[in-house]
N, C-alpha and C. Protein backbone atom coordinates (compact mmCIF):
# COMPACT_ATOMS: atom_id res chain seq x y z
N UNK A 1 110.34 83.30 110.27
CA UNK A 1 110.26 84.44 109.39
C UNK A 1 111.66 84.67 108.80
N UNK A 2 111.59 84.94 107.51
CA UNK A 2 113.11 85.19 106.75
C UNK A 2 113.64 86.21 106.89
N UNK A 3 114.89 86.80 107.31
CA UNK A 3 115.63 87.63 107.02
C UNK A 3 114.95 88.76 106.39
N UNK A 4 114.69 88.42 105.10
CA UNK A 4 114.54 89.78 104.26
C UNK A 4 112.51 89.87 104.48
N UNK A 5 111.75 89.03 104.37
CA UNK A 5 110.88 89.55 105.11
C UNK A 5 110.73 90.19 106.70
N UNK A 6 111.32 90.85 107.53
CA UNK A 6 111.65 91.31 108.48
C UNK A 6 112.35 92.37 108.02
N UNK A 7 113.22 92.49 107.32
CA UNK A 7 113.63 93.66 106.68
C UNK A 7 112.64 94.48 105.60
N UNK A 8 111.43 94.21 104.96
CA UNK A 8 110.93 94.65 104.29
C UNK A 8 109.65 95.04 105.28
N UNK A 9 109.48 94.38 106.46
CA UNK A 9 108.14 95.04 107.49
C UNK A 9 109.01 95.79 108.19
N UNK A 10 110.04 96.20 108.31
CA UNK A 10 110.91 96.98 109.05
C UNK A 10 110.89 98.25 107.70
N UNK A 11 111.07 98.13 107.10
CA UNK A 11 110.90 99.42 106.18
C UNK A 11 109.49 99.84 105.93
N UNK A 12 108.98 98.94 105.89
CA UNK A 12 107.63 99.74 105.47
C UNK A 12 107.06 100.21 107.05
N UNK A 13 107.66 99.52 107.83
CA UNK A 13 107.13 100.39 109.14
C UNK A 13 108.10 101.43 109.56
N UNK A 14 108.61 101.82 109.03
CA UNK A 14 109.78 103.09 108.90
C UNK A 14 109.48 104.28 108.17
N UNK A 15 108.48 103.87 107.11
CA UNK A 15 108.15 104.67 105.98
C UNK A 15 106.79 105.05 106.42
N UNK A 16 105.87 104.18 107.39
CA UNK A 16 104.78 105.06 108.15
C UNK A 16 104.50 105.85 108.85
N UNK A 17 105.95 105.23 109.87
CA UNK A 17 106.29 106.33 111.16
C UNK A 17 106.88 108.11 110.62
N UNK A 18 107.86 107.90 109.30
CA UNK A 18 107.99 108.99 109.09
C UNK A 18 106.61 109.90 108.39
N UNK A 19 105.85 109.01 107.49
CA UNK A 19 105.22 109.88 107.32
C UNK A 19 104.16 110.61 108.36
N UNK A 20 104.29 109.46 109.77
CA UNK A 20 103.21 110.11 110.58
C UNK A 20 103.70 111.59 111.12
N UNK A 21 105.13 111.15 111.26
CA UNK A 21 105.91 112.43 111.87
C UNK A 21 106.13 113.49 111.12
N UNK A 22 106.05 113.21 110.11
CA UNK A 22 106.15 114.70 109.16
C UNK A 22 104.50 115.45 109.02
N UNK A 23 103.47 114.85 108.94
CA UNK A 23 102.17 115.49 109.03
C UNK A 23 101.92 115.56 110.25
N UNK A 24 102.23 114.78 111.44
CA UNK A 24 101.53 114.85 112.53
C UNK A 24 102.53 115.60 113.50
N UNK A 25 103.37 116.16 113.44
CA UNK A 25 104.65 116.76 114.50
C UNK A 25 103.84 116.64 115.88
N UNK A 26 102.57 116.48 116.40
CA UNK A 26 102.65 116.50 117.76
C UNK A 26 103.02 115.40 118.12
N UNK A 27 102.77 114.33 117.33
CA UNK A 27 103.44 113.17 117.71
C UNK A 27 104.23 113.00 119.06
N UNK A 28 105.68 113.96 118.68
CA UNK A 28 106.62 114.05 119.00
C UNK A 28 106.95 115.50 120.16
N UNK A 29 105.97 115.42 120.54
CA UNK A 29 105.62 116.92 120.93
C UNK A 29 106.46 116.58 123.25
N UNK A 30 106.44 115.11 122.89
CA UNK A 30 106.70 114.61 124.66
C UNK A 30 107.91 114.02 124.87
N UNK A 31 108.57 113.87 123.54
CA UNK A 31 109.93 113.40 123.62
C UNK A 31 111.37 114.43 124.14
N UNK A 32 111.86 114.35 124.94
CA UNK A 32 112.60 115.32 125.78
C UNK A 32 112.43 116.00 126.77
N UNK A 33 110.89 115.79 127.01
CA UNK A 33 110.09 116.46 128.01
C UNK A 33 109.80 115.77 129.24
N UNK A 34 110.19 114.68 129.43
CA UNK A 34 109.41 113.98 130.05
C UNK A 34 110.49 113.93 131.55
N UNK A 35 110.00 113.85 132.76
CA UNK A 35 110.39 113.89 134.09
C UNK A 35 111.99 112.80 133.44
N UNK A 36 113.06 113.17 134.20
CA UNK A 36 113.96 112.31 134.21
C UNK A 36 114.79 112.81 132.81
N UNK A 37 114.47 113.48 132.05
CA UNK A 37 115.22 113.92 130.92
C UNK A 37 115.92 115.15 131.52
N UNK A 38 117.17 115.06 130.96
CA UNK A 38 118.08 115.99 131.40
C UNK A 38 118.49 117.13 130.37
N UNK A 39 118.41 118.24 130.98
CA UNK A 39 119.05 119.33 130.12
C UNK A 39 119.32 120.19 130.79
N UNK A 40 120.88 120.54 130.08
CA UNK A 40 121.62 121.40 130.95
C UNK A 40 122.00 121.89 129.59
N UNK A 41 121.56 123.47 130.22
CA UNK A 41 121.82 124.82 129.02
C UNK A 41 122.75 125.88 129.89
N UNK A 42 123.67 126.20 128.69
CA UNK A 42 124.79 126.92 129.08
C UNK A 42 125.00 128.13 128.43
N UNK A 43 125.32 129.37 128.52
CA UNK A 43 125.47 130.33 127.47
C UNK A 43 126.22 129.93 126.37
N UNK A 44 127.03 128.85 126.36
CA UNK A 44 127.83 128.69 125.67
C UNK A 44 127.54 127.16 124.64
N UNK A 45 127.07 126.42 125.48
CA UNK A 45 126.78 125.10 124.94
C UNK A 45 125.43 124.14 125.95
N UNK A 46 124.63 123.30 125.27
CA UNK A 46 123.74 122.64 125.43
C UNK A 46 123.56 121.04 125.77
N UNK A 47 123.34 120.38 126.34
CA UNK A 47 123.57 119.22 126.69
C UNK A 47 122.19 118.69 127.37
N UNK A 48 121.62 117.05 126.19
CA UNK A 48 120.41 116.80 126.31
C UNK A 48 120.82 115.33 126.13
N UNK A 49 120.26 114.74 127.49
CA UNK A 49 119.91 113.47 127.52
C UNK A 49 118.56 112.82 127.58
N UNK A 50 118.14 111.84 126.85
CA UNK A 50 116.62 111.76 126.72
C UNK A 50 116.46 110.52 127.39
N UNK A 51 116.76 110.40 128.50
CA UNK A 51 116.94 109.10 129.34
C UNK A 51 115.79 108.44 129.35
N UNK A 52 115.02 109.16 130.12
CA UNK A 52 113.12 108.47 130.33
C UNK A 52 112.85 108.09 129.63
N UNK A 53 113.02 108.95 128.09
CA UNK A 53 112.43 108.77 126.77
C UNK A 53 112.69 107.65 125.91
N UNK A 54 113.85 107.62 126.37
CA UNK A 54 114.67 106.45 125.47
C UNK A 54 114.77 104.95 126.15
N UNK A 55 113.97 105.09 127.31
CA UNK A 55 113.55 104.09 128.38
C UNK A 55 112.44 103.69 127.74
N UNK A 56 111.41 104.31 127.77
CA UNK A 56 110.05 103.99 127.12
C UNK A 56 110.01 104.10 125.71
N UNK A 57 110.74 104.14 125.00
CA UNK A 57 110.66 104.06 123.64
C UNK A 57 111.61 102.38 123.25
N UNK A 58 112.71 102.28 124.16
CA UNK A 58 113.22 101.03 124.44
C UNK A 58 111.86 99.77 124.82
N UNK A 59 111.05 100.08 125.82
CA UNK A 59 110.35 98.99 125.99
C UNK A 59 109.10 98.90 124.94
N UNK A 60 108.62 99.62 124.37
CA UNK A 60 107.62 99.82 123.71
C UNK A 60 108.41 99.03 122.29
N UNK A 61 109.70 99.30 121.70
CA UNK A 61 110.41 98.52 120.65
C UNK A 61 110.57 96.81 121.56
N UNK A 62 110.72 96.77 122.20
CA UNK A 62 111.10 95.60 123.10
C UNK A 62 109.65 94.97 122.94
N UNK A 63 108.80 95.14 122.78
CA UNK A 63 107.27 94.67 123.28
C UNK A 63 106.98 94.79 122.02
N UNK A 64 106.90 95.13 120.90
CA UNK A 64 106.79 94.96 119.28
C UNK A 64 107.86 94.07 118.77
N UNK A 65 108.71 93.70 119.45
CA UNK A 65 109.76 92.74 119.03
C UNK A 65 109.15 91.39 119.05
N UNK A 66 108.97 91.06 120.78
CA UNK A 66 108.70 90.37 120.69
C UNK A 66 107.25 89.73 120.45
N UNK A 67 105.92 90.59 120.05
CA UNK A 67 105.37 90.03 119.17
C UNK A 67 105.34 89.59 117.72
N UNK A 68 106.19 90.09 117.26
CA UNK A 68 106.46 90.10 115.66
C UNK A 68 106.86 88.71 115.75
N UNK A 69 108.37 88.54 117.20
CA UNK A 69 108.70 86.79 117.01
C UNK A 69 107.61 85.50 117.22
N UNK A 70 106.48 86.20 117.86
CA UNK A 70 105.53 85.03 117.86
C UNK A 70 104.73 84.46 116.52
């Protein structure tokens, strides 16, 4: 697969996801929430790590990767 075809299914799958996320906001309704995500709130300042989230959003990109290379 060429370069710029991979770049052009990479945009147009960029341009679906947003539009899912802009009509569908629940989508996104489990991201930060999830066991293992950290947040520490302060009167003063806020601090959010989306560890779990960004674990399973890592393998789920990882597992669309590598079918696209097959």
């Amino acid at each position: 697969m060429s370069f710029a075809k991979l770049i052009t299914i990479a945009g147009i799958a960029l341009v679906f996801i947003g539009i899912a996320l802009q009509y569908a906001p629940w989508l996104l309704n489990w991201f930060g929430r999830l066991p293992g995500d950290i947040r520490i709130k302060n009167e003063h300042s806020f601090i959010f790590m989306p560890i779990t989230s960004m674990l399973i959003i890592s393998v789920i990109f990882s597992i669309v990767m590598a079918l696209l290379r097959r």
